[in-house]
C-alpha atoms as a PDB file:
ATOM      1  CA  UNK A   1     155.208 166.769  65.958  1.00  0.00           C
ATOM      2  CA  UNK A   2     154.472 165.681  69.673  1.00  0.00           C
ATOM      3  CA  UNK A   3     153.549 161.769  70.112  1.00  0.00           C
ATOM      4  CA  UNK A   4     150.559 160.980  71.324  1.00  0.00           C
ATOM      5  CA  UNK A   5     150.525 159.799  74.980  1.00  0.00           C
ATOM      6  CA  UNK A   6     148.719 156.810  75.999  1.00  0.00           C
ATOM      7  CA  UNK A   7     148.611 154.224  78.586  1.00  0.00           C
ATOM      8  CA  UNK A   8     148.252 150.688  78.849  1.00  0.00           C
ATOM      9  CA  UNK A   9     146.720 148.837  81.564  1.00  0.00           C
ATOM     10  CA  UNK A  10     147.685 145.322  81.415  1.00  0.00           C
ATOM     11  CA  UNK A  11     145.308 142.763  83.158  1.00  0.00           C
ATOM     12  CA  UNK A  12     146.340 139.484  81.718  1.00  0.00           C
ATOM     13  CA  UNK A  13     144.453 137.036  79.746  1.00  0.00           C
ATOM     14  CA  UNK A  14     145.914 135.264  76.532  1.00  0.00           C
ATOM     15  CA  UNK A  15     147.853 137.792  75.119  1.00  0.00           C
ATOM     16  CA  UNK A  16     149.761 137.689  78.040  1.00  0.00           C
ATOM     17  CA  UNK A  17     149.838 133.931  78.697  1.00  0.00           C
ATOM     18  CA  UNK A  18     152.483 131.266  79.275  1.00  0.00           C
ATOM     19  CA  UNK A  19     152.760 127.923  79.603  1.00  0.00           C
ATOM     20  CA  UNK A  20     152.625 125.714  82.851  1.00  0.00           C
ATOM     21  CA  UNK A  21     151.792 122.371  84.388  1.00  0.00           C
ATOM     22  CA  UNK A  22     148.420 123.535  84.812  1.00  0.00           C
ATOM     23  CA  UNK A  23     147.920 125.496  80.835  1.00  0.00           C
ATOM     24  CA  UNK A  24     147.966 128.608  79.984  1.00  0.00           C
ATOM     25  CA  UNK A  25     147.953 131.245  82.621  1.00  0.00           C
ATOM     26  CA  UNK A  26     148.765 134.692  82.409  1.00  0.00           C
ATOM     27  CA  UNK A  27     152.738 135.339  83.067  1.00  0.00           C
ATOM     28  CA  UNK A  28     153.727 138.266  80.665  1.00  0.00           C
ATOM     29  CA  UNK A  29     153.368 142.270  82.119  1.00  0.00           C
ATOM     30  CA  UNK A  30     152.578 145.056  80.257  1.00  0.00           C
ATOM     31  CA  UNK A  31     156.118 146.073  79.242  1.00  0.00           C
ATOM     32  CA  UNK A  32     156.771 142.480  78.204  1.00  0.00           C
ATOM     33  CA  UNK A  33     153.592 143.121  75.676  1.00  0.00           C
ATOM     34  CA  UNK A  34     155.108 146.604  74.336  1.00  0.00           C
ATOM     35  CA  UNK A  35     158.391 144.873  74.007  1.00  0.00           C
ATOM     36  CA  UNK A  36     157.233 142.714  71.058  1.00  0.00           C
ATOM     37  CA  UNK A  37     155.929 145.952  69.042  1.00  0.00           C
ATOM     38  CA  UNK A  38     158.778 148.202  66.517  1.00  0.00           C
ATOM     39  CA  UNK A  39     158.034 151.648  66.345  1.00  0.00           C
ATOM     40  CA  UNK A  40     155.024 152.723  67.302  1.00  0.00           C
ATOM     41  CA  UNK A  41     154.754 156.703  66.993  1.00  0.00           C
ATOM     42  CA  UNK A  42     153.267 156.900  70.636  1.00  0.00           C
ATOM     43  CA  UNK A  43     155.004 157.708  74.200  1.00  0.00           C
ATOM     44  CA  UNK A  44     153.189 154.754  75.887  1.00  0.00           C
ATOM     45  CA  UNK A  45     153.392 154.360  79.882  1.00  0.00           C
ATOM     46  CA  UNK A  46     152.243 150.992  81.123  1.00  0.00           C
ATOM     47  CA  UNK A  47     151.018 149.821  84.499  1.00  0.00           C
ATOM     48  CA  UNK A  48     150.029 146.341  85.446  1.00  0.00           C
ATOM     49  CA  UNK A  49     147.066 146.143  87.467  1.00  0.00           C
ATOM     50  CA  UNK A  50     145.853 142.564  87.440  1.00  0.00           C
ATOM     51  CA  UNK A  51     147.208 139.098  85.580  1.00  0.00           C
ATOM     52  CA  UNK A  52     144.281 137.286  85.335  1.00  0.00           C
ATOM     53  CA  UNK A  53     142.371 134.747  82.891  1.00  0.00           C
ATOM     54  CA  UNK A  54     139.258 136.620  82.100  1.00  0.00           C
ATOM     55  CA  UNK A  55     136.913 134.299  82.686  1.00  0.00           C
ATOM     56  CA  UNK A  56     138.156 135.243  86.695  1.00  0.00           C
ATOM     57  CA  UNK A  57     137.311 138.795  85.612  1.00  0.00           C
ATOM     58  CA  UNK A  58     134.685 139.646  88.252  1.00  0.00           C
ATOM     59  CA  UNK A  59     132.652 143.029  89.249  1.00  0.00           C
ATOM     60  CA  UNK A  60     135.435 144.079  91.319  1.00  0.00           C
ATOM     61  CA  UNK A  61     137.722 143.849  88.821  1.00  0.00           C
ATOM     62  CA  UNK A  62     135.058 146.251  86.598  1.00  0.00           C
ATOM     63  CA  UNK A  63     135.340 148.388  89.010  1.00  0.00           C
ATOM     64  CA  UNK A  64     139.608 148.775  89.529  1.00  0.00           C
ATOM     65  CA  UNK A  65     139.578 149.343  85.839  1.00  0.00           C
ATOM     66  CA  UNK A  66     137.072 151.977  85.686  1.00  0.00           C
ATOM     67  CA  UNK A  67     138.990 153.772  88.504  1.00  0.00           C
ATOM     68  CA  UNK A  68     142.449 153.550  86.805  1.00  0.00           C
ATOM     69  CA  UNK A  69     140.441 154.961  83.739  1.00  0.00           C
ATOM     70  CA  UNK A  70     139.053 157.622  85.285  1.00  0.00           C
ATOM     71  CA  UNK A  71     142.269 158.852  87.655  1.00  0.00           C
ATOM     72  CA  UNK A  72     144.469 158.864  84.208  1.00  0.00           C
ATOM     73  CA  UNK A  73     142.098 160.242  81.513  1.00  0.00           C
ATOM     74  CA  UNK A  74     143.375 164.088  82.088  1.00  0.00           C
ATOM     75  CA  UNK A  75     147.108 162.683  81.366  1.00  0.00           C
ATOM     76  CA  UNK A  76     146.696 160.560  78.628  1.00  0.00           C
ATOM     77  CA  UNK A  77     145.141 161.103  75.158  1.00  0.00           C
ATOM     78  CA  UNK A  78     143.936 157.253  75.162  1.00  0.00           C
ATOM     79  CA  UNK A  79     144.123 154.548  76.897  1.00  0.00           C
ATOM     80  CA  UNK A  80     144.357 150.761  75.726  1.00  0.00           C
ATOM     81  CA  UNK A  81     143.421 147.629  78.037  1.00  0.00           C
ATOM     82  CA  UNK A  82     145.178 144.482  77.539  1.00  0.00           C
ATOM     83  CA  UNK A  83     142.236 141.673  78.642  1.00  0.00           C
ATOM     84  CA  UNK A  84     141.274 138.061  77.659  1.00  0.00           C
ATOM     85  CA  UNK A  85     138.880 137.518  75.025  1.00  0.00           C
ATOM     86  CA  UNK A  86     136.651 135.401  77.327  1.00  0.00           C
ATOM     87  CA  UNK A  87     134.399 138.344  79.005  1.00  0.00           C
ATOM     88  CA  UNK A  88     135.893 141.164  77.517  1.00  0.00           C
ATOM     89  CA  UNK A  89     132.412 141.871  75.978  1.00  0.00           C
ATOM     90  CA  UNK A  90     130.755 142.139  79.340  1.00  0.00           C
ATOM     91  CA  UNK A  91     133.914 144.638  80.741  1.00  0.00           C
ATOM     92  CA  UNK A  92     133.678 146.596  77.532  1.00  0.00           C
ATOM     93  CA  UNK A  93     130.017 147.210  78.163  1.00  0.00           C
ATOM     94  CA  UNK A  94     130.322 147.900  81.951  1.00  0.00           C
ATOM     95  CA  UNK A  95     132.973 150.795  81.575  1.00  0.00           C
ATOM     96  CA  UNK A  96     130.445 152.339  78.866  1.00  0.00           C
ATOM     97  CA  UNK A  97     127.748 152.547  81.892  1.00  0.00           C
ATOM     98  CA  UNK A  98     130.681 153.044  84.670  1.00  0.00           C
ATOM     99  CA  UNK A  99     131.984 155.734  82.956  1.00  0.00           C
ATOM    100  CA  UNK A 100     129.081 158.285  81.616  1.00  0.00           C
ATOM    101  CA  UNK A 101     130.472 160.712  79.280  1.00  0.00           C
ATOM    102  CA  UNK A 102     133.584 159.050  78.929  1.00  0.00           C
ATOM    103  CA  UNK A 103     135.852 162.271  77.553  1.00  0.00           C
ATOM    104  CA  UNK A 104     139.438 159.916  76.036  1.00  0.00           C
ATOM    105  CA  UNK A 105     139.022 156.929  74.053  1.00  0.00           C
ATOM    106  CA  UNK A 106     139.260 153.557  75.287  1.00  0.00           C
ATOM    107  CA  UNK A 107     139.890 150.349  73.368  1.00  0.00           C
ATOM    108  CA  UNK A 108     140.153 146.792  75.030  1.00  0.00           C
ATOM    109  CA  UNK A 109     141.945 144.264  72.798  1.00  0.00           C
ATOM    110  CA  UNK A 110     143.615 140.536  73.533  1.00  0.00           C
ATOM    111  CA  UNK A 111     144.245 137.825  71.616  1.00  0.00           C
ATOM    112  CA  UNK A 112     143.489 134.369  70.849  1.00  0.00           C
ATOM    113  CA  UNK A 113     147.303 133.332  71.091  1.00  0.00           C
ATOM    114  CA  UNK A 114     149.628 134.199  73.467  1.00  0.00           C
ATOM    115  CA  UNK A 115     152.284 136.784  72.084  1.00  0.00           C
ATOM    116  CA  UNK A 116     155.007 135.022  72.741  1.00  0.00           C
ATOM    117  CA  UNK A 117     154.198 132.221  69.773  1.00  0.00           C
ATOM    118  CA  UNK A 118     154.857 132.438  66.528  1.00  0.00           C
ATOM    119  CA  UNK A 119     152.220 133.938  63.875  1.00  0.00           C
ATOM    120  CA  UNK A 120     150.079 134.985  67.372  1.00  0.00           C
ATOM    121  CA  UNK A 121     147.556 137.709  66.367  1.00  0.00           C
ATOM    122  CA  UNK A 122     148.358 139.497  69.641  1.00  0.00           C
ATOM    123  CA  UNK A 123     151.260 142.223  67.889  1.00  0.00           C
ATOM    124  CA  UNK A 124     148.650 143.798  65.300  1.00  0.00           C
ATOM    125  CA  UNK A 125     145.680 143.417  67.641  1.00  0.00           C
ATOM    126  CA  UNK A 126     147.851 145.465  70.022  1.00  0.00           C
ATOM    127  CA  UNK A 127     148.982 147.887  67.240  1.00  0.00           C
ATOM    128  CA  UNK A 128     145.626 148.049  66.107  1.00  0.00           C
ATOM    129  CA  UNK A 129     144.790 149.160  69.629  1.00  0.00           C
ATOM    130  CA  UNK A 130     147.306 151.871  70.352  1.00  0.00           C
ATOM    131  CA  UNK A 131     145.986 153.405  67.247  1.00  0.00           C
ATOM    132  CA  UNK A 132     142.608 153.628  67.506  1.00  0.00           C
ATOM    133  CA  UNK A 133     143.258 154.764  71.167  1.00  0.00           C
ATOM    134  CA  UNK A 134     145.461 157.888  69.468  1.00  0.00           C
ATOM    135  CA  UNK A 135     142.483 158.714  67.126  1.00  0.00           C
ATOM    136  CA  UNK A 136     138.926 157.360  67.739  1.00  0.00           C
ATOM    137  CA  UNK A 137     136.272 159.730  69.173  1.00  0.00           C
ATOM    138  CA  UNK A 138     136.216 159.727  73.168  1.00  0.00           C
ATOM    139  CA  UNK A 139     134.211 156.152  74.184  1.00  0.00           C
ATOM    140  CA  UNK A 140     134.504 152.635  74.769  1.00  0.00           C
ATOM    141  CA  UNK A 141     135.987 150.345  72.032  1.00  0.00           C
ATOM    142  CA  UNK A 142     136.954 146.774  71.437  1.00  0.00           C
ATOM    143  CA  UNK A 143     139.763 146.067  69.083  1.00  0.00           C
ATOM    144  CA  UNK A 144     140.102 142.603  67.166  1.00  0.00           C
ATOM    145  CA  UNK A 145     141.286 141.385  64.291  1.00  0.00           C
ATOM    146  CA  UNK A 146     141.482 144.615  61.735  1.00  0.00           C
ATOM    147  CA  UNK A 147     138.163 146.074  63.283  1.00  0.00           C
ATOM    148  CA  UNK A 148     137.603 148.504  65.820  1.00  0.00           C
ATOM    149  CA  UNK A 149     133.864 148.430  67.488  1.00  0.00           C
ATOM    150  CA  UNK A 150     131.828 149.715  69.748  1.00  0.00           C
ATOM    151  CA  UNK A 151     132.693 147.912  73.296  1.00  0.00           C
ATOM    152  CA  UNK A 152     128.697 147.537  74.191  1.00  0.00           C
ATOM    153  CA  UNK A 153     127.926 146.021  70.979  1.00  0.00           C
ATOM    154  CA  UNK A 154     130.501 143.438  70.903  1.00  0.00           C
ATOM    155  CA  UNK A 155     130.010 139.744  71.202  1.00  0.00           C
ATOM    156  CA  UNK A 156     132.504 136.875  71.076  1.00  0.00           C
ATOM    157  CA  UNK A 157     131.509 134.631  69.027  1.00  0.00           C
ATOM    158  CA  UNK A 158     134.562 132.177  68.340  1.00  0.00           C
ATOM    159  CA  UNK A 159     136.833 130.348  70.559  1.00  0.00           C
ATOM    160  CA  UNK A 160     139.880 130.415  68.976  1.00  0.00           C
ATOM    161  CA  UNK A 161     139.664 131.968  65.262  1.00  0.00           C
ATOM    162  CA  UNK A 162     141.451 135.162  65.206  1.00  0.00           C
ATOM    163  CA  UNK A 163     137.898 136.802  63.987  1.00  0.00           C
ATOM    164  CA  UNK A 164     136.509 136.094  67.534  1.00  0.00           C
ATOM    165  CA  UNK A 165     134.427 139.251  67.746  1.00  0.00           C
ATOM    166  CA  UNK A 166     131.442 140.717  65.802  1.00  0.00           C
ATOM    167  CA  UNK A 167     129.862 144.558  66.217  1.00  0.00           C
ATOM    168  CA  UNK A 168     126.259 142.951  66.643  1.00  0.00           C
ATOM    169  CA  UNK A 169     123.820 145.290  64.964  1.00  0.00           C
ATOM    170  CA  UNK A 170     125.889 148.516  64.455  1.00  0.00           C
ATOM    171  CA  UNK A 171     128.542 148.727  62.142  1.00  0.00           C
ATOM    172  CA  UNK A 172     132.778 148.529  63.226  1.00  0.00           C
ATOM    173  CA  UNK A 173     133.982 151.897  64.017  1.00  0.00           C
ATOM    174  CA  UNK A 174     136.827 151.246  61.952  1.00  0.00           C
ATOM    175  CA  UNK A 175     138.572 148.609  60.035  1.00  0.00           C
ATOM    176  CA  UNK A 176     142.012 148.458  58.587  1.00  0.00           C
ATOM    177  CA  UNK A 177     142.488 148.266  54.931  1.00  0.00           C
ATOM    178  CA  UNK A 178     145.112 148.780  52.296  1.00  0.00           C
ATOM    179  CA  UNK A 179     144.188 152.763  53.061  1.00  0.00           C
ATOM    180  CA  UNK A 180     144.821 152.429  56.630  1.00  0.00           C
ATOM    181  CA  UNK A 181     142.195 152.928  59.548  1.00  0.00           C
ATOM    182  CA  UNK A 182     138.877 153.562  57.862  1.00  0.00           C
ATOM    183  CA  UNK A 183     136.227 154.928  59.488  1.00  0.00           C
ATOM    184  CA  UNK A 184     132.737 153.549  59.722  1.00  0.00           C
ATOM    185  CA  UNK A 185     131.159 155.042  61.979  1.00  0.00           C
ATOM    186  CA  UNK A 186     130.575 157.733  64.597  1.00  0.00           C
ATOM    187  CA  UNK A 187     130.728 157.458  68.764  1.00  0.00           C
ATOM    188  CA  UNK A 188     128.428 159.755  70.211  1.00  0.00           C
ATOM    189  CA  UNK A 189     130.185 162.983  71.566  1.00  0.00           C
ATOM    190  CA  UNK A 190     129.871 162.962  75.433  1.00  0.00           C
ATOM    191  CA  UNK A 191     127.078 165.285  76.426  1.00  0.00           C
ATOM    192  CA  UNK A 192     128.443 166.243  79.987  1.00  0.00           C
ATOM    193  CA  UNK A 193     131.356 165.837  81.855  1.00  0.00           C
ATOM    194  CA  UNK A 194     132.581 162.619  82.411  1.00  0.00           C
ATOM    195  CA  UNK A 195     131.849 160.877  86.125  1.00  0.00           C
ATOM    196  CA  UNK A 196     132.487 157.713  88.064  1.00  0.00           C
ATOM    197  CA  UNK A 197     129.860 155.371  88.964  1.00  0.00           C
ATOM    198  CA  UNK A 198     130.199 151.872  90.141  1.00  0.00           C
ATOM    199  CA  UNK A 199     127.652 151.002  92.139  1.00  0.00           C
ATOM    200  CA  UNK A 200     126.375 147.700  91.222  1.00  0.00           C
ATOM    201  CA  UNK A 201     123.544 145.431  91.855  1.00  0.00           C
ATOM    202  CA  UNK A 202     124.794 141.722  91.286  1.00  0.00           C
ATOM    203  CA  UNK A 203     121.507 140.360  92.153  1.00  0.00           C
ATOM    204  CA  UNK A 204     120.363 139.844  88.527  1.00  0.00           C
ATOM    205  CA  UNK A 205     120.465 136.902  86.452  1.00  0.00           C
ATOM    206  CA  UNK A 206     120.474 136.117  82.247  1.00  0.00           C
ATOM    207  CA  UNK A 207     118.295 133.225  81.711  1.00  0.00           C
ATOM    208  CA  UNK A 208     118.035 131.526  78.010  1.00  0.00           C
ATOM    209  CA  UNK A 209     114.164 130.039  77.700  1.00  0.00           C
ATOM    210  CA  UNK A 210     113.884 126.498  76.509  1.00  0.00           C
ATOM    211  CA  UNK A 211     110.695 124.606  75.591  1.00  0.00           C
ATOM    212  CA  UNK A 212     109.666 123.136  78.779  1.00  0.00           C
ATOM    213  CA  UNK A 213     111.230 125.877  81.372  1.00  0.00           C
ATOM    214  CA  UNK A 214     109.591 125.994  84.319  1.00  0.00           C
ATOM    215  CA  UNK A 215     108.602 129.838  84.947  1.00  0.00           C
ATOM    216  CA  UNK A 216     108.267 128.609  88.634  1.00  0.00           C
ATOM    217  CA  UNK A 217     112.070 128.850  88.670  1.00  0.00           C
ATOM    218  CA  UNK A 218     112.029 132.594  88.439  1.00  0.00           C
ATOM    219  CA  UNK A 219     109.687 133.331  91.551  1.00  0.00           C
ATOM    220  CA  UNK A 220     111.907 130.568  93.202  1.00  0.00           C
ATOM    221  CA  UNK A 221     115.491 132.824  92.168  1.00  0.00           C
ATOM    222  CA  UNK A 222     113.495 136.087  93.119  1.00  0.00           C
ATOM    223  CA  UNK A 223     112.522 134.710  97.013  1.00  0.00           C
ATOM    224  CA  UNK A 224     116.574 133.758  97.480  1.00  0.00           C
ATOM    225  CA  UNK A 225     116.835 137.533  96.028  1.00  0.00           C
ATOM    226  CA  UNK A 226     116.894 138.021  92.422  1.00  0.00           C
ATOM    227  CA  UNK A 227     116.099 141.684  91.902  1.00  0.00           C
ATOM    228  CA  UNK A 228     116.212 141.639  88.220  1.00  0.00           C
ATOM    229  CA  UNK A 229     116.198 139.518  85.318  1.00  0.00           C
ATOM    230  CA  UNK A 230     117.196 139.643  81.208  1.00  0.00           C
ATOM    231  CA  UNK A 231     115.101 136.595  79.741  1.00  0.00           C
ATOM    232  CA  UNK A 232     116.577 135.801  76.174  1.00  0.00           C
ATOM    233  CA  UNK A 233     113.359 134.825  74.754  1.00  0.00           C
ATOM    234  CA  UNK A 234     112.879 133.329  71.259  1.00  0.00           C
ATOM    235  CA  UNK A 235     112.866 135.206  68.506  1.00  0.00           C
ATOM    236  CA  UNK A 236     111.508 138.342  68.769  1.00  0.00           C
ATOM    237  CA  UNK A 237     111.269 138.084  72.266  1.00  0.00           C
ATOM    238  CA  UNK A 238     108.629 135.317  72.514  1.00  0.00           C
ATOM    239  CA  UNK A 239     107.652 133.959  75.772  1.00  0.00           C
ATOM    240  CA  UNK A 240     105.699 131.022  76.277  1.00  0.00           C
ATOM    241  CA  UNK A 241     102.042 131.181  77.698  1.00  0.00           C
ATOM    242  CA  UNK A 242     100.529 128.172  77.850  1.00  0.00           C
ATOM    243  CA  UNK A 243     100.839 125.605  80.809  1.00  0.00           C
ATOM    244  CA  UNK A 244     104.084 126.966  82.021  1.00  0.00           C
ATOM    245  CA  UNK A 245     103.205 130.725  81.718  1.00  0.00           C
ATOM    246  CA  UNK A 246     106.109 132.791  81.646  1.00  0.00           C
ATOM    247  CA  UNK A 247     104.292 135.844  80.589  1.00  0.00           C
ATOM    248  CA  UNK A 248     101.984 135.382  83.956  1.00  0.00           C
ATOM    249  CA  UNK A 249     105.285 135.340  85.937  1.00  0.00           C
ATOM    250  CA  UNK A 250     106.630 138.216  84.848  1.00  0.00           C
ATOM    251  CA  UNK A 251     103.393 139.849  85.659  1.00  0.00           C
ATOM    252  CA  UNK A 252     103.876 138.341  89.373  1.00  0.00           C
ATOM    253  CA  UNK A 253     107.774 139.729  88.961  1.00  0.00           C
ATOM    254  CA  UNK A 254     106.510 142.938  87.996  1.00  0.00           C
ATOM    255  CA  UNK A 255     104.075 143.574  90.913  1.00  0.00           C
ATOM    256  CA  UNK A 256     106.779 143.023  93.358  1.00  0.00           C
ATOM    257  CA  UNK A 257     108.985 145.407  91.523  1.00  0.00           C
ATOM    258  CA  UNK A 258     111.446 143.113  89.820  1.00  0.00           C
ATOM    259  CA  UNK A 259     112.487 144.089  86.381  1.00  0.00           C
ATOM    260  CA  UNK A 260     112.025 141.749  83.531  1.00  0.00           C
ATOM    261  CA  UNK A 261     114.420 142.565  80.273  1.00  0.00           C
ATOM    262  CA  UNK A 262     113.670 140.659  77.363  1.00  0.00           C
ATOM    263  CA  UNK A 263     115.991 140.136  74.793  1.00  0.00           C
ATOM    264  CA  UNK A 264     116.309 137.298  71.856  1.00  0.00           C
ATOM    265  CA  UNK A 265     117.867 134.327  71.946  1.00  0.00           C
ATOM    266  CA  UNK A 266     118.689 135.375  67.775  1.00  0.00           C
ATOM    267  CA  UNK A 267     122.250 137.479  67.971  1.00  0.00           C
ATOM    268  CA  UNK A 268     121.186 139.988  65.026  1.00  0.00           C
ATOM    269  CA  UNK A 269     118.497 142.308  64.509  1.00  0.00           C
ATOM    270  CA  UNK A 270     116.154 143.439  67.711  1.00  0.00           C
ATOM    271  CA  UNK A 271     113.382 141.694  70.208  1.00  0.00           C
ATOM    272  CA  UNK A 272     109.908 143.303  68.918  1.00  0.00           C
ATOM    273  CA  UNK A 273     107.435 142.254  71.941  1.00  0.00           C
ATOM    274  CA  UNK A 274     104.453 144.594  70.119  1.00  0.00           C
ATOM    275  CA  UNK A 275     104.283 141.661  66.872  1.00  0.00           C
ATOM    276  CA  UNK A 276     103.504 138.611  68.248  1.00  0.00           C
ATOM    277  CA  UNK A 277     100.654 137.308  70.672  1.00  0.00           C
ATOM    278  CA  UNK A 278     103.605 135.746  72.251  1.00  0.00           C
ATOM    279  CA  UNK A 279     105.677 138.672  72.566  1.00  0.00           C
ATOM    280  CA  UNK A 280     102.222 140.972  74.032  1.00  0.00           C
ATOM    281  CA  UNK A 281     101.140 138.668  76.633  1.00  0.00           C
ATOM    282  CA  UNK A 282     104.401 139.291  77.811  1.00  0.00           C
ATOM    283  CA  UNK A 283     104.715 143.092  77.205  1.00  0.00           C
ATOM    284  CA  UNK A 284     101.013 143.638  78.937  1.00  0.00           C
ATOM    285  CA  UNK A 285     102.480 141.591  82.016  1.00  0.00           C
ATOM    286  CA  UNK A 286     105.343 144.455  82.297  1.00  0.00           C
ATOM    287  CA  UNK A 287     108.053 142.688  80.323  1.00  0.00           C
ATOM    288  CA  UNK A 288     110.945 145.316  79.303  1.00  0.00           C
ATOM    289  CA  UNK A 289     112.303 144.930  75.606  1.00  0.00           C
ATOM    290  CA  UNK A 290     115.341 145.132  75.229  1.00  0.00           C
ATOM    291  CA  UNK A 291     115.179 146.068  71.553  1.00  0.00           C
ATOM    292  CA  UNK A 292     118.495 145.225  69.769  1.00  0.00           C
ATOM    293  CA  UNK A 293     121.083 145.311  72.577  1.00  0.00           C
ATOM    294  CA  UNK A 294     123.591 142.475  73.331  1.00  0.00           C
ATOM    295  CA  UNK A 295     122.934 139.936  76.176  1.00  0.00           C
ATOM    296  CA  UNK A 296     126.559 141.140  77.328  1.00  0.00           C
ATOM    297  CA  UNK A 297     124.982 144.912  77.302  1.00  0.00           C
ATOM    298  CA  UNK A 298     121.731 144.258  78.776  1.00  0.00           C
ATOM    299  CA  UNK A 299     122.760 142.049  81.663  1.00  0.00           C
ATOM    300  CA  UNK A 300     125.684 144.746  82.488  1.00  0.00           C
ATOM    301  CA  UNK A 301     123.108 147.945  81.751  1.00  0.00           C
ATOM    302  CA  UNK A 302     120.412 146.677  84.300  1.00  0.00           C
ATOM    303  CA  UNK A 303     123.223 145.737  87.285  1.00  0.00           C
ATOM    304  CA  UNK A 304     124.157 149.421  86.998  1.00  0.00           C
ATOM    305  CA  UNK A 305     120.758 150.241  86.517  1.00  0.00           C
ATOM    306  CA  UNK A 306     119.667 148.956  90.109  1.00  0.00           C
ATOM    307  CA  UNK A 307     122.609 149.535  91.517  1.00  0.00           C
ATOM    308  CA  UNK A 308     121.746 153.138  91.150  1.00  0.00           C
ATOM    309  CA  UNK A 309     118.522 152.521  93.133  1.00  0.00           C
ATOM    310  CA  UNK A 310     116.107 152.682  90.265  1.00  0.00           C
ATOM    311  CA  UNK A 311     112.507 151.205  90.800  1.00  0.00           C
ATOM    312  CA  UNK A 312     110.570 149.318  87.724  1.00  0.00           C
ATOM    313  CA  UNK A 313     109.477 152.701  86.393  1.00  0.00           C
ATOM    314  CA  UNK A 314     112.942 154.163  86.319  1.00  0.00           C
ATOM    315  CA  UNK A 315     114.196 150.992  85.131  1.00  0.00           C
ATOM    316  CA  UNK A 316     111.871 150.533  82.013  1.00  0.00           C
ATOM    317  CA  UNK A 317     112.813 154.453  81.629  1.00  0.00           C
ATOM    318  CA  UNK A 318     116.625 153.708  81.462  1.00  0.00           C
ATOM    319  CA  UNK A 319     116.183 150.735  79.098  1.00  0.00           C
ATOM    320  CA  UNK A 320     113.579 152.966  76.684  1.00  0.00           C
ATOM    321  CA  UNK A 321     116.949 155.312  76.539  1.00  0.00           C
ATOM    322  CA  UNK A 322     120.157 155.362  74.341  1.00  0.00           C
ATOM    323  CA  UNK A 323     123.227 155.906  77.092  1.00  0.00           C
ATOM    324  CA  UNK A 324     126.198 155.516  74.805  1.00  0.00           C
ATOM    325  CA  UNK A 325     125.376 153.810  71.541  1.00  0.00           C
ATOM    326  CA  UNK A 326     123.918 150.301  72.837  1.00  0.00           C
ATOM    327  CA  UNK A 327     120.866 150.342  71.547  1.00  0.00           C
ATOM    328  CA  UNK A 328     118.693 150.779  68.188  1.00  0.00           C
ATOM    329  CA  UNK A 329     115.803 153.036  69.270  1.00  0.00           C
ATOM    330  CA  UNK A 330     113.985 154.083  65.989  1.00  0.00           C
END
């Protein structure tokens, strides 16, 4: 029986940390990673395109991946990335909207210790990796600690426990049990074929409301040019209206064409801006819900979104629409 052929694109973080006068910092390539694991049943080519600490993982880095992604898919029948745990939420989610119709599987995975120590989760996160890479559905997954999700429903939600990640209102893909991979769930079958796309607007900004926020900061972040925002409001989506009137801003926001996502501050379950008076003053002033996505997926969905060009109608369009699995629609 012919092995699967995958790849691995190493890009640093913990898994492939070392120690130094200065902490951990990633020292370890690709082969080094592959090194540590017996007998996988895979032919596995690795290249090393970056080696660095995710929380240095920036747009342009988004977009190097998603090009090494798309110029291997026709060779390989998966592909793994090895990332830090730090943002690997937000690249998970920006490949799913880089790469439309994504035809291979790909699965991120890392680890909270370095492989190189003892008892380090990093070997059977890895293996966990390489596996669902050789038999998930074609998409974008995130695989950590026995579970395989959905990459744009992730969160990390621990710093160093080896459960660090959560599938936020949709269930794991898979999980490992005494029976092997089980799966869960379904990825959506790609509905054309797949394409590149990484233009980006980085002129957006996630702001978490507070009581006493001053709404006067948003017009302020718009005029330096802001051209979008995701609000986590409370929770459903609540905005405040009286004497510091977010809802009124918005409005203001709206009329010049800046898009205004609101999620909830709550990590389960969905913003509802229809139930509350809090929630309507905002939706009449041209708020966008942003129904039960991540903060991770949102955020990532609307840079893409106006980096395609897309004007407030378009925008609210693209957010009322299911891409790849991030959001609950029904």
């Amino acid at each position: 029986m012919t092995q699967p052929k995958l790849l691995l694109l190493s890009t640093g973080g913990t898994i492939a940390s070392v120690a130094s006068q200065t902490g951990l910092t990633p020292g370890e390539s690709g082969e080094d990673l592959l090194q540590t694991l017996q007998n996988l049943p895979y032919q596995i080519d690795v290249a090393d395109i970056l080696a660095l600490d995710s929380s240095n993982i920036q747009p342009e880095e988004w977009r190097l991946m998603a090009e090494k992604v798309y110029q291997a898919r026709q060779t390989y029948a998966g592909i793994v990335i090895s990332h830090g745990t730090d943002t690997m939420a937000y690249t998970a989610s920006m490949l799913t909207f880089m790469l439309p119709n994504l035809d291979i599987p790909v699965v991120l995975t890392g680890s909270q210790v370095p492989m190189n120590v003892l008892l380090s989760d990093a070997p059977r996160n890895l293996t966990l990796a390489f596996t669902a890479a050789a038999s998930c559905t074609p998409g974008v997954y995130l695989a950590f600690d026995g579970k395989v999700m959905r990459g744009c429903r992730t969160v990390k939600v621990k710093t160093t426990a080896f459960d660090a990640f959560e599938s936020v209102n949709f269930p794991p893909i898979a999980e490992v049990t005494s029976d092997g991979l089980v799966f869960r769930a379904t990825q959506p079958a790609p509905e054309a074929p797949c394409t590149l796309n990484t233009k980006l607007d980085l002129n957006v900004s996630l702001i978490k409301l507070f009581p006493g926020f001053d709404p006067q900061i948003l017009l302020a972040m718009a005029q330096s040019g802001c051209h979008g925002f995701v609000i986590e409001g409370y929770g459903l989506g609540g905005m405040t209206f009286i004497r510091r009137n977010v809802a009124a801003v918005i409005g203001q926001l709206s009329r010049q064409n800046i898009p205004v996502v609101a999620a909830s501050q709550c990590l389960y379950e969905r913003s509802d801006l229809t139930k509350y008076e809090v929630g309507r003053q905002a939706l009449l002033e041209g708020a966008i819900s942003a129904h039960d996505m991540t903060s991770e997926s949102a955020i990532t969905k609307l840079m893409w979104a106006l980096g395609q060009g897309m004007d407030l109608a378009a925008v609210k369009a693209f957010f009322a629409t299911d891409v790849a699995g991030e959001v609950t629609l029904s």
